[in-house]
C-alpha atoms as a PDB file:
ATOM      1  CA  UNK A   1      56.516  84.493 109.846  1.00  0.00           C
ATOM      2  CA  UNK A   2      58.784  84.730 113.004  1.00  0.00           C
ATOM      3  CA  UNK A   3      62.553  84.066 112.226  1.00  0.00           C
ATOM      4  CA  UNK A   4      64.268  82.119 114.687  1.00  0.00           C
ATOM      5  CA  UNK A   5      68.113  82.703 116.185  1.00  0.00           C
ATOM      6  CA  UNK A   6      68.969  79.572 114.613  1.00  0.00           C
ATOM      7  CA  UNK A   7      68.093  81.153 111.115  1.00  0.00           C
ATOM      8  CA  UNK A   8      70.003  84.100 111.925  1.00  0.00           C
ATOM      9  CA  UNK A   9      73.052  82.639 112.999  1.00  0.00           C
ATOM     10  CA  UNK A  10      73.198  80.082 109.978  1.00  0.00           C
ATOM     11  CA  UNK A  11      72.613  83.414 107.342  1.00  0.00           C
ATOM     12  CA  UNK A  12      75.162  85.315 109.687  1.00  0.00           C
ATOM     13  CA  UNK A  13      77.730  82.272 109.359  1.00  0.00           C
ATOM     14  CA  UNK A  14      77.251  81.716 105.550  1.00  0.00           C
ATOM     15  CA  UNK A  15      77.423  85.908 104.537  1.00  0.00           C
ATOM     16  CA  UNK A  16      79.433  87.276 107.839  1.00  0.00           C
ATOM     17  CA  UNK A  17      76.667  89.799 107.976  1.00  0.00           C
ATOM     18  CA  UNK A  18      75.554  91.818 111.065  1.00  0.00           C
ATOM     19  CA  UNK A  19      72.863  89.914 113.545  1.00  0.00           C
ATOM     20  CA  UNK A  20      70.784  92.581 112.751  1.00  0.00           C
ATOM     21  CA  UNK A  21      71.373  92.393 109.108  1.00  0.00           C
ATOM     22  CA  UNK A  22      70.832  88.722 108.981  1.00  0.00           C
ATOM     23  CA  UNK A  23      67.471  89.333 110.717  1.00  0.00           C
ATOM     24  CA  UNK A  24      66.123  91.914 108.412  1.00  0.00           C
ATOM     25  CA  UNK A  25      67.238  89.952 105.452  1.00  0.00           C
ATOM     26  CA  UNK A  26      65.239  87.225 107.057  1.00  0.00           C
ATOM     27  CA  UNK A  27      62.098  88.931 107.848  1.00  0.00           C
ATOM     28  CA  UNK A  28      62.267  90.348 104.269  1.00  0.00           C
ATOM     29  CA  UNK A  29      62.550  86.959 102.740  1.00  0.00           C
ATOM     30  CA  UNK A  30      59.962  85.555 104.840  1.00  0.00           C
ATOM     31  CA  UNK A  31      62.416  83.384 106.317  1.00  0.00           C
ATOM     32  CA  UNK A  32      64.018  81.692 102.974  1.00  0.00           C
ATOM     33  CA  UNK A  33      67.595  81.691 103.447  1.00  0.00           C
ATOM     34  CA  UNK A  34      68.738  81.746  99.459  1.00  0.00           C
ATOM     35  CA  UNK A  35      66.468  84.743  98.696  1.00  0.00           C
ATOM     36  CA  UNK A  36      68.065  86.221 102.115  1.00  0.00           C
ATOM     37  CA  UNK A  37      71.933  86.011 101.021  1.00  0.00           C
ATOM     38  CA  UNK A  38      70.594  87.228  97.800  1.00  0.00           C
ATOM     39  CA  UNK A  39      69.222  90.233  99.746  1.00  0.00           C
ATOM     40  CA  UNK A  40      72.534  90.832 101.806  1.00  0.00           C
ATOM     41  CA  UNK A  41      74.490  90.744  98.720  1.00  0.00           C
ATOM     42  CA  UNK A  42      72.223  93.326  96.851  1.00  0.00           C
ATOM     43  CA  UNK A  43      72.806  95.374  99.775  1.00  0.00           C
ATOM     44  CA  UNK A  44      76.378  95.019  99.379  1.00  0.00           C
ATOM     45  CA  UNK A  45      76.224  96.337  96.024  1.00  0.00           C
ATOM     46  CA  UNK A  46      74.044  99.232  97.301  1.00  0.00           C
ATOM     47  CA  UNK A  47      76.718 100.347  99.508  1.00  0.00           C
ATOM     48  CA  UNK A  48      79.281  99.627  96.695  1.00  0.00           C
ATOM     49  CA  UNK A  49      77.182 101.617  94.484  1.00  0.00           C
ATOM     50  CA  UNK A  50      76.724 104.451  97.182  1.00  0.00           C
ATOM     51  CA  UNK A  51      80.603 104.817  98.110  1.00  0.00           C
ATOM     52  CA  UNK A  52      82.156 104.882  94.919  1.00  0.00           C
ATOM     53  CA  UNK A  53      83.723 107.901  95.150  1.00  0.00           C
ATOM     54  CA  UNK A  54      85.194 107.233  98.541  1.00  0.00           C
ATOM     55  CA  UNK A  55      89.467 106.563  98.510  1.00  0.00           C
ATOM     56  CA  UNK A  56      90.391 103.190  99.339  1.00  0.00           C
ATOM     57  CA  UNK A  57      93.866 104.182 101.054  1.00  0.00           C
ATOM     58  CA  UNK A  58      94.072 101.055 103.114  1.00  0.00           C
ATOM     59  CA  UNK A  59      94.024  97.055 102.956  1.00  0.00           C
ATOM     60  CA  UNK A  60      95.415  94.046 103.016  1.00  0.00           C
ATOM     61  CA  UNK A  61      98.106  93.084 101.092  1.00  0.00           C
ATOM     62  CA  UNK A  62      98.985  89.578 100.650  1.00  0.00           C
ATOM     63  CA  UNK A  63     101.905  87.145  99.072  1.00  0.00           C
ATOM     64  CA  UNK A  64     101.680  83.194  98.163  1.00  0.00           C
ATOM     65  CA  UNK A  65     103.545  81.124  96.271  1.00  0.00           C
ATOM     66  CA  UNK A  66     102.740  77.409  94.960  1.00  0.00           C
ATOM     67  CA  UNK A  67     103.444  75.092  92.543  1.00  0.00           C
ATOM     68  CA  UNK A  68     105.611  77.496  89.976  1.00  0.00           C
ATOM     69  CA  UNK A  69     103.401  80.142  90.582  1.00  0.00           C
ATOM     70  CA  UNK A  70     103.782  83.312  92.729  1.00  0.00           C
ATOM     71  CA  UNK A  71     101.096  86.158  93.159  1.00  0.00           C
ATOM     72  CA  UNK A  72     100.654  89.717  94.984  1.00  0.00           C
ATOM     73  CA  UNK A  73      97.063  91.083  95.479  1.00  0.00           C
ATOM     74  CA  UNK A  74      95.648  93.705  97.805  1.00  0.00           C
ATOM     75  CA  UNK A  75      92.100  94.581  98.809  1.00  0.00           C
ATOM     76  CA  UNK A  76      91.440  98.019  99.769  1.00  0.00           C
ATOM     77  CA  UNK A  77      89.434  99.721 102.019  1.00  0.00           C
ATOM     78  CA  UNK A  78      88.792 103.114 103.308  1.00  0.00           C
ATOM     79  CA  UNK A  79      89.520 102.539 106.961  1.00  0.00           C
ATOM     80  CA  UNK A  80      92.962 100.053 108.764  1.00  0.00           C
ATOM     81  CA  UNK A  81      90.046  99.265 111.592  1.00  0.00           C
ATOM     82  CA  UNK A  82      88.639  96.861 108.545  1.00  0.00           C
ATOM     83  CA  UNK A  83      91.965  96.124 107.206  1.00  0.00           C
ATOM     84  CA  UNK A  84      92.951  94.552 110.119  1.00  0.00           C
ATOM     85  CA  UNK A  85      89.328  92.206 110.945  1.00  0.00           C
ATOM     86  CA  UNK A  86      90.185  88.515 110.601  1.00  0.00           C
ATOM     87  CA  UNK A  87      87.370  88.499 108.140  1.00  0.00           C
ATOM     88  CA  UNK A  88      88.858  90.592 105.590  1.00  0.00           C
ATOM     89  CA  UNK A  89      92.409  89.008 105.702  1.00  0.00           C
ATOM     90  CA  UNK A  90      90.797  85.900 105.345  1.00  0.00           C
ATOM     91  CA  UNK A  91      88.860  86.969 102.288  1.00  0.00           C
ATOM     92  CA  UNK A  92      92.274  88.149 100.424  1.00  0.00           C
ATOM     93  CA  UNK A  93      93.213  85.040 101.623  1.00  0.00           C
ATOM     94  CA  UNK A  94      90.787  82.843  99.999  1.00  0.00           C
ATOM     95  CA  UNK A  95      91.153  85.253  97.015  1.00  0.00           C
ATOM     96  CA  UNK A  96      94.876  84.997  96.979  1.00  0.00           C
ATOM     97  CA  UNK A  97      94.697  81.164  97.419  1.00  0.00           C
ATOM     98  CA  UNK A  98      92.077  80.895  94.035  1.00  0.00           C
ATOM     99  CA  UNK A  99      94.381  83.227  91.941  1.00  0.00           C
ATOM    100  CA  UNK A 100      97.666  81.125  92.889  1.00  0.00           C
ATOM    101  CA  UNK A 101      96.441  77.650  92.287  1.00  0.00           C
ATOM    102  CA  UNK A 102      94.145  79.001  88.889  1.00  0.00           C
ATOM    103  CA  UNK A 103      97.223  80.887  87.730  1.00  0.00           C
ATOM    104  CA  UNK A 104      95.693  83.874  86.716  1.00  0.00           C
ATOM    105  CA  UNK A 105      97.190  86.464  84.525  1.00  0.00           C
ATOM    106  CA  UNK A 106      95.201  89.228  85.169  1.00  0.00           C
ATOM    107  CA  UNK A 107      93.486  90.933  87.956  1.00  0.00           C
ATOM    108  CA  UNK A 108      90.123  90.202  85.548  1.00  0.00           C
ATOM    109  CA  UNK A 109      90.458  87.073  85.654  1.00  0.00           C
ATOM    110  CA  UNK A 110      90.917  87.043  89.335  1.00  0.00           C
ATOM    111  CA  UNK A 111      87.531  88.513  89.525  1.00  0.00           C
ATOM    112  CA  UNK A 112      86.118  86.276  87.662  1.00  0.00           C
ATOM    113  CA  UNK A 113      87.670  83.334  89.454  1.00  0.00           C
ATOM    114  CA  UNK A 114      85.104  81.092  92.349  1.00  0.00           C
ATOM    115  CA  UNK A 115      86.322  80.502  95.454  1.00  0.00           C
ATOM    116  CA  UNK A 116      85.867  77.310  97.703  1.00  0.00           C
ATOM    117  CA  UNK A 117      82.164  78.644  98.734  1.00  0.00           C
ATOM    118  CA  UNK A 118      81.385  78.639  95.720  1.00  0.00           C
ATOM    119  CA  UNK A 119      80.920  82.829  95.550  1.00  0.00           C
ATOM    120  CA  UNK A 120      82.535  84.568  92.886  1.00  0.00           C
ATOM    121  CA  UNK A 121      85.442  86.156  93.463  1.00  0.00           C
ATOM    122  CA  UNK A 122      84.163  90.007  93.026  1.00  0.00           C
ATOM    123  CA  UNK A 123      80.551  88.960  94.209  1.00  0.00           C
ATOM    124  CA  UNK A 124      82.252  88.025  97.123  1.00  0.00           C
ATOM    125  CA  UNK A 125      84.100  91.426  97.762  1.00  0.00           C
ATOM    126  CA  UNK A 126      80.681  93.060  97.305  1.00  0.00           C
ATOM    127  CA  UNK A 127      79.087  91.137  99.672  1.00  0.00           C
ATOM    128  CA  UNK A 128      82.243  92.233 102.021  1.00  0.00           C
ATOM    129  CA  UNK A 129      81.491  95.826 101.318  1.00  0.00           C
ATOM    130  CA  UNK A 130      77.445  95.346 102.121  1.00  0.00           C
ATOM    131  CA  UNK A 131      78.854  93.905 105.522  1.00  0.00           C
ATOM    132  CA  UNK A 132      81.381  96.424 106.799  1.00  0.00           C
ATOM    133  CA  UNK A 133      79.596  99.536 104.834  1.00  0.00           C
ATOM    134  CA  UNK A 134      82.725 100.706 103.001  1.00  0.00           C
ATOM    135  CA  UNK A 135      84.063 100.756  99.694  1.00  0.00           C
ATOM    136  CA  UNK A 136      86.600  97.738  98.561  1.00  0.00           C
ATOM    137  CA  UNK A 137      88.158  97.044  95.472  1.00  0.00           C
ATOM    138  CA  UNK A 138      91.147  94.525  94.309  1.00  0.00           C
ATOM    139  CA  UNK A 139      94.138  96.014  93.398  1.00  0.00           C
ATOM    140  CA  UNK A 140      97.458  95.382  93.054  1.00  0.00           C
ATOM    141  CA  UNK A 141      97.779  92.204  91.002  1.00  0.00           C
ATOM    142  CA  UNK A 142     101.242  91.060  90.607  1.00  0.00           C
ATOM    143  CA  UNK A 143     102.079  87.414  89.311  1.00  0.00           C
ATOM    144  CA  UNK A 144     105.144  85.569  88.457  1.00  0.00           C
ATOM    145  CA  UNK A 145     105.896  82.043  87.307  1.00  0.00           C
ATOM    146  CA  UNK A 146     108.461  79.539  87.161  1.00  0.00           C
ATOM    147  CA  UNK A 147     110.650  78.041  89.957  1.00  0.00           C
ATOM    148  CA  UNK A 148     112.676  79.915  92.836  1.00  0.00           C
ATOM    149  CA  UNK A 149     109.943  82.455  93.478  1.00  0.00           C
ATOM    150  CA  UNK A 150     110.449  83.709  97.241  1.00  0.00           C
ATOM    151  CA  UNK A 151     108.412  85.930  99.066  1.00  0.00           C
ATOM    152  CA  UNK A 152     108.272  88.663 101.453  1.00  0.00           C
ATOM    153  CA  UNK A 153     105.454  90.263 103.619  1.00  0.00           C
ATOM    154  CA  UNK A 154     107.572  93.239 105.374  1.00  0.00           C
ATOM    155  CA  UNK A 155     106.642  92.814 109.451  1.00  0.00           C
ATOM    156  CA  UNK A 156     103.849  90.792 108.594  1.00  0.00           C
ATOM    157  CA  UNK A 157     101.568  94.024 109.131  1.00  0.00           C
ATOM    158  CA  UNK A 158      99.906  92.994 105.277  1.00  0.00           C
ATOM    159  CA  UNK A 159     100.559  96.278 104.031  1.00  0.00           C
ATOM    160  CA  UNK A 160     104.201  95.968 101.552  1.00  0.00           C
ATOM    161  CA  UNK A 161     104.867  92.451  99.868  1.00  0.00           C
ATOM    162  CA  UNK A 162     107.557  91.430  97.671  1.00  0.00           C
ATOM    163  CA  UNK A 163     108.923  88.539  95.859  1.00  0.00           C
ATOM    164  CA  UNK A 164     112.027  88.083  93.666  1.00  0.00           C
ATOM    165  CA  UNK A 165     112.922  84.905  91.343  1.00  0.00           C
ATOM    166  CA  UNK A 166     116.291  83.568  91.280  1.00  0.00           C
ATOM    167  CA  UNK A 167     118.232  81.596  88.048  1.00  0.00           C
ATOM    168  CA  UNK A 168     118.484  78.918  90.799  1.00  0.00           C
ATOM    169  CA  UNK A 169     117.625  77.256  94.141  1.00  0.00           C
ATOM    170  CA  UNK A 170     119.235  80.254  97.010  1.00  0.00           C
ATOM    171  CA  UNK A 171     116.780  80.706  99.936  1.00  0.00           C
ATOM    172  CA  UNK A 172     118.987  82.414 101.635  1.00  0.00           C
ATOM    173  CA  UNK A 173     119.763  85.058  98.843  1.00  0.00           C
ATOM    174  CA  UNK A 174     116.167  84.685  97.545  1.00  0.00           C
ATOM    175  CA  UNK A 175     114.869  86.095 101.149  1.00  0.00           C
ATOM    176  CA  UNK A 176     116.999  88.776 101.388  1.00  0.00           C
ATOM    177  CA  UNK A 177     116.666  90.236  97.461  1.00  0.00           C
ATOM    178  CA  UNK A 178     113.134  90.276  98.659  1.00  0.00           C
ATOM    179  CA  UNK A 179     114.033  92.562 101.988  1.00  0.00           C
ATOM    180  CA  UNK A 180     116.037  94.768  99.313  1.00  0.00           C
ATOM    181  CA  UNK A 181     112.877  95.523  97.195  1.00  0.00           C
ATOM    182  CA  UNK A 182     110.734  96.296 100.253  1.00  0.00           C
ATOM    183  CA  UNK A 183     113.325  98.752 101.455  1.00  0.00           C
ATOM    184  CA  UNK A 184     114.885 100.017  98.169  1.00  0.00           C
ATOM    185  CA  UNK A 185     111.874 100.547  95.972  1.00  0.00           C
ATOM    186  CA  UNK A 186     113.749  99.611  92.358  1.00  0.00           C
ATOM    187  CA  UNK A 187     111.828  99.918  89.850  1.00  0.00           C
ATOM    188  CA  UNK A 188     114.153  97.732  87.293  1.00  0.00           C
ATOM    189  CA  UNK A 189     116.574  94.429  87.222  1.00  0.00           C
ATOM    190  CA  UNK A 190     119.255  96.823  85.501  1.00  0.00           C
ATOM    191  CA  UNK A 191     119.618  99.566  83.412  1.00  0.00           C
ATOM    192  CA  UNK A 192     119.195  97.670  80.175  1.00  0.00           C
ATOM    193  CA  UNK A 193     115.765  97.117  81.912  1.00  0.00           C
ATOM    194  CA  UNK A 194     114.459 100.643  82.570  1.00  0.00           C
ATOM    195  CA  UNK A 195     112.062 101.437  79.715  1.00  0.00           C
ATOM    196  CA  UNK A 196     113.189 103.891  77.493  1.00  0.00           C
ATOM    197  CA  UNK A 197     110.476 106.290  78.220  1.00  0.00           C
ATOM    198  CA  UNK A 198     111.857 106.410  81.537  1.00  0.00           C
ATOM    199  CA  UNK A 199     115.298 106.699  80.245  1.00  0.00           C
ATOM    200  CA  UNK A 200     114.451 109.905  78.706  1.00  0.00           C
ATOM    201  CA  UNK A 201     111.973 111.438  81.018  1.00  0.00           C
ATOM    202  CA  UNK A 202     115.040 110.823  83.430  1.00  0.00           C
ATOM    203  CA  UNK A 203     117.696 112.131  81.347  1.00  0.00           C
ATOM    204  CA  UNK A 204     115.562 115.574  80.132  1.00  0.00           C
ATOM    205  CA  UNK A 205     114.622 116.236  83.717  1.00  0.00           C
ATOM    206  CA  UNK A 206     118.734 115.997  84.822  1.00  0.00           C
ATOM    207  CA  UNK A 207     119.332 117.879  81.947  1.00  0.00           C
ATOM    208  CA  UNK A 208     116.959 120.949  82.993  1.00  0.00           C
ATOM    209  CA  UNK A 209     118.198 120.449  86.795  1.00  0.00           C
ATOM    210  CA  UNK A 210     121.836 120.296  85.715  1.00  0.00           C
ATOM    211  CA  UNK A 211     120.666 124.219  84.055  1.00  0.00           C
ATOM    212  CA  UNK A 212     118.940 125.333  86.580  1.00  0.00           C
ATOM    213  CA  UNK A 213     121.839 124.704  88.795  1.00  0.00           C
ATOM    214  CA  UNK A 214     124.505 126.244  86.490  1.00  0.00           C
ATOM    215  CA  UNK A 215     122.081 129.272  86.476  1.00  0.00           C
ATOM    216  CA  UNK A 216     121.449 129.380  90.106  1.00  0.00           C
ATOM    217  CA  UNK A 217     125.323 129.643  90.885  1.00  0.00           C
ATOM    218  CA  UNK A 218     125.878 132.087  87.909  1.00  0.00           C
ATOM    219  CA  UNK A 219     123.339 134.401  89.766  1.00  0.00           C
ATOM    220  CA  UNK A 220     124.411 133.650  93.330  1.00  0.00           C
ATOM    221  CA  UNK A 221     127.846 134.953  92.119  1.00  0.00           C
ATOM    222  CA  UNK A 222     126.863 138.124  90.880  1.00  0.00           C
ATOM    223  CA  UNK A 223     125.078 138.901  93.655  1.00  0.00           C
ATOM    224  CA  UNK A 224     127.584 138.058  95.949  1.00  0.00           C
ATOM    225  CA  UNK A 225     129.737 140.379  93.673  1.00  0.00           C
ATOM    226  CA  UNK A 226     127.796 143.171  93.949  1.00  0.00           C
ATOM    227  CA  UNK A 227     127.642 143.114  98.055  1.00  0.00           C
ATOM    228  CA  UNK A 228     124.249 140.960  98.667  1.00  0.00           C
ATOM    229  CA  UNK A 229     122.932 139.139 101.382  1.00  0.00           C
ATOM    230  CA  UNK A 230     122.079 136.103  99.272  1.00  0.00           C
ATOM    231  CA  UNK A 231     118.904 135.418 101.738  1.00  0.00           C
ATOM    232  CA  UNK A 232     117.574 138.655 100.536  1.00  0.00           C
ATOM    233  CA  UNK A 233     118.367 138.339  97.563  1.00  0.00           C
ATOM    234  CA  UNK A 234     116.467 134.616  97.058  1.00  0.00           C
ATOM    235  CA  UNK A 235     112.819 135.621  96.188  1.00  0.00           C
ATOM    236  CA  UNK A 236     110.583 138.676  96.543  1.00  0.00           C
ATOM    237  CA  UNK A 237     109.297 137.464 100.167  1.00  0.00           C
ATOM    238  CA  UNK A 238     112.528 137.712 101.235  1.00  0.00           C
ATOM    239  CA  UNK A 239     113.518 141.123  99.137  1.00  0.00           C
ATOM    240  CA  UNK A 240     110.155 142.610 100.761  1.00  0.00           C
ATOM    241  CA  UNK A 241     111.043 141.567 103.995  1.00  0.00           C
ATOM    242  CA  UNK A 242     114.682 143.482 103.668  1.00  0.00           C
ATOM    243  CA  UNK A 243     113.137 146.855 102.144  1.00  0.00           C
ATOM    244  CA  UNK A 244     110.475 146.178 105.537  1.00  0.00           C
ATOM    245  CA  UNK A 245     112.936 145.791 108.084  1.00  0.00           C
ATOM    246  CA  UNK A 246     115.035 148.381 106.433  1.00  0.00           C
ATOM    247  CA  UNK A 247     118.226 146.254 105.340  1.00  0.00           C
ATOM    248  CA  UNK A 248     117.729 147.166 101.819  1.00  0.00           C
ATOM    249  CA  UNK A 249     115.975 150.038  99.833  1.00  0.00           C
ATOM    250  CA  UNK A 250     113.771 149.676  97.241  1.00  0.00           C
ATOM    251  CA  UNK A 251     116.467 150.674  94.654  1.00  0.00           C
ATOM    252  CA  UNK A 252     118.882 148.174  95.973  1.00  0.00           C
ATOM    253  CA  UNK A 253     115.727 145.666  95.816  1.00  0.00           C
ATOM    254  CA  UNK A 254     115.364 146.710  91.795  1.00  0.00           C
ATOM    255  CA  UNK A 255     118.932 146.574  91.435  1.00  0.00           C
ATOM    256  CA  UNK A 256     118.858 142.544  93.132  1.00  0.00           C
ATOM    257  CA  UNK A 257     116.161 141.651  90.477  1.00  0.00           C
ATOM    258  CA  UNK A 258     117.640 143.543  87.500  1.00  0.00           C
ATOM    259  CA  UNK A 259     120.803 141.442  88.402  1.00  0.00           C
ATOM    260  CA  UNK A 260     119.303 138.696  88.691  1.00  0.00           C
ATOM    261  CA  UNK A 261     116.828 138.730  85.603  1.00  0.00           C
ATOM    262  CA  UNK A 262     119.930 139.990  83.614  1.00  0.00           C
ATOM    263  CA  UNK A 263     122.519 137.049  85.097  1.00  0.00           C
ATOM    264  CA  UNK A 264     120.170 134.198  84.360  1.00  0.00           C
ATOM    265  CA  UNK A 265     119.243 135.323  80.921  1.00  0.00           C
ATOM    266  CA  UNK A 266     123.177 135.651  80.255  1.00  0.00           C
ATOM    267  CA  UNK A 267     124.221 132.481  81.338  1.00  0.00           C
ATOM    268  CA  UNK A 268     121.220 130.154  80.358  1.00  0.00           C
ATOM    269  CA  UNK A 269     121.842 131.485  76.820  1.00  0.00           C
ATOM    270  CA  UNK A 270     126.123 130.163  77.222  1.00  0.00           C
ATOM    271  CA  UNK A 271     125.540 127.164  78.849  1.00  0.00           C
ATOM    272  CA  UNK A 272     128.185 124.507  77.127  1.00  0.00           C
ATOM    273  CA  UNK A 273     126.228 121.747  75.757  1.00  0.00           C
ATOM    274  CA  UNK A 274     128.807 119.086  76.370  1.00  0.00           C
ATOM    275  CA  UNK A 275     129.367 120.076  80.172  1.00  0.00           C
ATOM    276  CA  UNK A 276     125.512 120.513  80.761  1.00  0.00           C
ATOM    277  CA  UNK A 277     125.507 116.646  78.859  1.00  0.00           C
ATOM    278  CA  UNK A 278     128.414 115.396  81.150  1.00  0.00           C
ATOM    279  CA  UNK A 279     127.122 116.449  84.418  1.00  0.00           C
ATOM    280  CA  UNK A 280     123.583 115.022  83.515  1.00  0.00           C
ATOM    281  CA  UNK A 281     125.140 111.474  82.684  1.00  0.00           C
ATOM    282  CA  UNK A 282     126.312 111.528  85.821  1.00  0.00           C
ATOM    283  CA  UNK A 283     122.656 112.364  87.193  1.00  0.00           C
ATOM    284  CA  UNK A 284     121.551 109.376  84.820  1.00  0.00           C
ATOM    285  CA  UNK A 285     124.154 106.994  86.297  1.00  0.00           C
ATOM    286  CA  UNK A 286     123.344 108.118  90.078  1.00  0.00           C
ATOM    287  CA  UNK A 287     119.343 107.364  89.095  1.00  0.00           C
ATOM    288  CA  UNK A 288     120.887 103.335  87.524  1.00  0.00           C
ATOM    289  CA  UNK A 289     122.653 103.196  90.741  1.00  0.00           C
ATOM    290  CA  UNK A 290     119.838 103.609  93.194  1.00  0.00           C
ATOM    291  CA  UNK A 291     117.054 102.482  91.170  1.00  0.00           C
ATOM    292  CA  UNK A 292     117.903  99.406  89.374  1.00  0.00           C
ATOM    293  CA  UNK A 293     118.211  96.223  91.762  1.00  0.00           C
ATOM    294  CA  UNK A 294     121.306  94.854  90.959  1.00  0.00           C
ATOM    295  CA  UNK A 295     123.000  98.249  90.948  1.00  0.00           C
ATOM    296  CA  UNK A 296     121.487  98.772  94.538  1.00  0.00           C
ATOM    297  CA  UNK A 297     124.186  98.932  97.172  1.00  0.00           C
ATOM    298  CA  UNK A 298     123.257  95.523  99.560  1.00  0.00           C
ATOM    299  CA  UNK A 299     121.253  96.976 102.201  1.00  0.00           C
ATOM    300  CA  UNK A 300     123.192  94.743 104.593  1.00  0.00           C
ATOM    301  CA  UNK A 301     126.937  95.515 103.562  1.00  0.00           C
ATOM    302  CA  UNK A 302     127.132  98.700 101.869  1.00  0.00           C
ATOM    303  CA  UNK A 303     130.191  97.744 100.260  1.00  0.00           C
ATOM    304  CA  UNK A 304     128.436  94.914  98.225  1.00  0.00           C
ATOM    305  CA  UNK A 305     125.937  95.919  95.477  1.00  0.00           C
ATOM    306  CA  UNK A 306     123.207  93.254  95.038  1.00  0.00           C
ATOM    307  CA  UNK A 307     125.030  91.869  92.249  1.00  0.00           C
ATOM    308  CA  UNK A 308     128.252  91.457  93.763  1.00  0.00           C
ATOM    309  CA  UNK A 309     126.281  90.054  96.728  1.00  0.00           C
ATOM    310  CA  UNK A 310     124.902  87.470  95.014  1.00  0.00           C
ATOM    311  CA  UNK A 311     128.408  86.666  93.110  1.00  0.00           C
ATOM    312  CA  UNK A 312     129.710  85.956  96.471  1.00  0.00           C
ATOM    313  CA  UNK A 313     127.604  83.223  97.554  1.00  0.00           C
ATOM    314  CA  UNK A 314     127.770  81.746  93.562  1.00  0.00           C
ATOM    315  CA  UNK A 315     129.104  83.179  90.246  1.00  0.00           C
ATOM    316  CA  UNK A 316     126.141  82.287  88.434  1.00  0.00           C
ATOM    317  CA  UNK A 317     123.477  83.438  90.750  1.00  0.00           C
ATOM    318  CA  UNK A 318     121.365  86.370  89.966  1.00  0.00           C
ATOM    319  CA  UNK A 319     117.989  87.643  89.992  1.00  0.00           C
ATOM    320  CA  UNK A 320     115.865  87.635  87.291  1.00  0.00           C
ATOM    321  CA  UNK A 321     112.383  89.521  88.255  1.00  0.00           C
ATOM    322  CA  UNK A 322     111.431  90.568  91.187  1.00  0.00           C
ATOM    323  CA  UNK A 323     107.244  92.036  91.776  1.00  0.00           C
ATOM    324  CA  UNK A 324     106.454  94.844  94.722  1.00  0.00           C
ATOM    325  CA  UNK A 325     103.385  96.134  95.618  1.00  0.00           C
ATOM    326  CA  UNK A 326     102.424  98.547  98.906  1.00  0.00           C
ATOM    327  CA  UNK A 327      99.462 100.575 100.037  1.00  0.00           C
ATOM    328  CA  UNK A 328     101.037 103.177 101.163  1.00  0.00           C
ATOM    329  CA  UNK A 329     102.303 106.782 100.116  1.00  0.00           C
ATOM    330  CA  UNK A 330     106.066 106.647  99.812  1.00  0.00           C
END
């Protein structure tokens, strides 16, 4: 049977699918319009199914908060010429709106959550991917609840979000903690609130860099010491290029690595504990510093730190979680 353009527009207005998609669907459902989205959507899961493996490195990332409730969520794509199409915002949108006023917990029960068409939530993002041919996928899922939630999307460009809850009503405070997260990246309230896992990945990798360094300046002395161009002497490239140009010969190259093989061994194996434990505490309380939020120095005084910030507009006021989430590479 013929389909007619007022068929094709309706299908194309209640799936955002192609004109010519909307027609083939059409002609393959012999005009019925429910066995037609049906069609569109299968598609979508074709080209879902098809792409898997592609990398969703861009999106649309998206804050709300209502009624107690505050929520991140991103959907990602594979290209920013999608990202940025009305239609997709509006779908994180919609998505974001749903997972707000449901309160969901999870980024599975997000999925699983209907939207005000009536679509489910991940049916829906299939259906997306069917229409624009590429690969999308939630991610991102951040939630908090309880009062004083404020929110931040940095430059409106949907791509970093933040929010941060205060112990009380403090807009002013509120908006800027959440223009500290975007730009400081902590990943804790304080140090009491850095996982201990953390804690000691931290602490054994300033330990070994503390070494290394005590090493390194051991060796760079005895080279110095024995007459060395230290840029020679810093790795075989370099201690090739010197015997090549001529600045060295290849017994003063053998002598540079015996030294050096014979210096490192020496001191790694005298290191004093307690110094190599001192100078990594102070590693440990340079990570606190820049890392944990209310350590932060206030990205708008650097005299401040967020908590003395905050003390200054009330003695009582202080942060008490704070959510980030960004698409890109940092």
């Amino acid at each position: 049977m013929a389909v007619s353009i007022a068929d094709v527009q309706k299908l194309r207005k209640l799936t955002g699918a192609g004109l010519a998609d909307c027609k083939k669907a059409l002609d393959e459902s012999e005009g019925n319009i429910e066995k037609a989205i049906e069609i569109i959507r299968e598609k979508g899961q074709a080209i879902a199914a098809k792409r898997s493996d592609r990398e969703t490195s861009n999106g649309c990332v998206l804050v709300k908060v209502g009624n107690g409730f505050g929520a991140i969520i991103a959907l990602k794509c594979e290209t920013d010429f999608v990202a940025n199409g009305k239609d997709y915002i509006q779908l994180t949108q919609d998505i974001l709106d749903a997972a707000v006023a449901a309160k969901a917990k999870s980024l599975d029960e997000v999925k699983e959550l209907t939207l005000a068409d009536g679509t489910k939530v991940q049916d829906a993002v299939v259906a997306r991917s069917g229409i624009t041919g590429e690969k999308m996928e939630l991610d991102g899922y951040n939630f908090l609840e309880g009062e004083n939630i404020y929110t931040y999307n940095h430059m409106n460009k949907n791509l970093l979000c933040t929010m941060a809850q205060m112990n009380k009503p403090a807009e002013e405070q509120g908006h800027a903690l959440t223009m500290q997260i975007a730009a400081m990246r902590p990943i804790a309230l304080d140090e009491a609130s850095v996982p201990q896992a953390v804690k000691d990945d931290e602490m054994k990798v300033s330990i070994e860099k503390t070494k290394q360094e005590q090493v390194e300046k051991a060796v760079q002395a005895a080279l110095k010491k024995a007459g060395f161009n230290l840029y020679i002497a810093e790795n075989e490239e370099h201690i090739a290029e010197g015997v090549a140009k001529g600045n060295i010969t290849e017994a003063q190259a053998e002598e540079i690595r015996k030294i050096k093989k014979e210096t490192a061994e020496e001191k790694a194996a005298s290191l004093p504990a307690e110094m190599i434990q001192n100078i990594a505490k102070g590693r440990m309380a340079k990570f606190f510093k820049e890392s944990c939020l209310l350590n932060q120095e206030f990205i708008q005084d650097s005299k401040l730190s967020v908590s003395d910030y905050l003390k200054a507009a009330d003695k009582d006021l202080t942060v008490v979680a704070f959510k980030r989430f960004t698409l890109r590479a940092e």
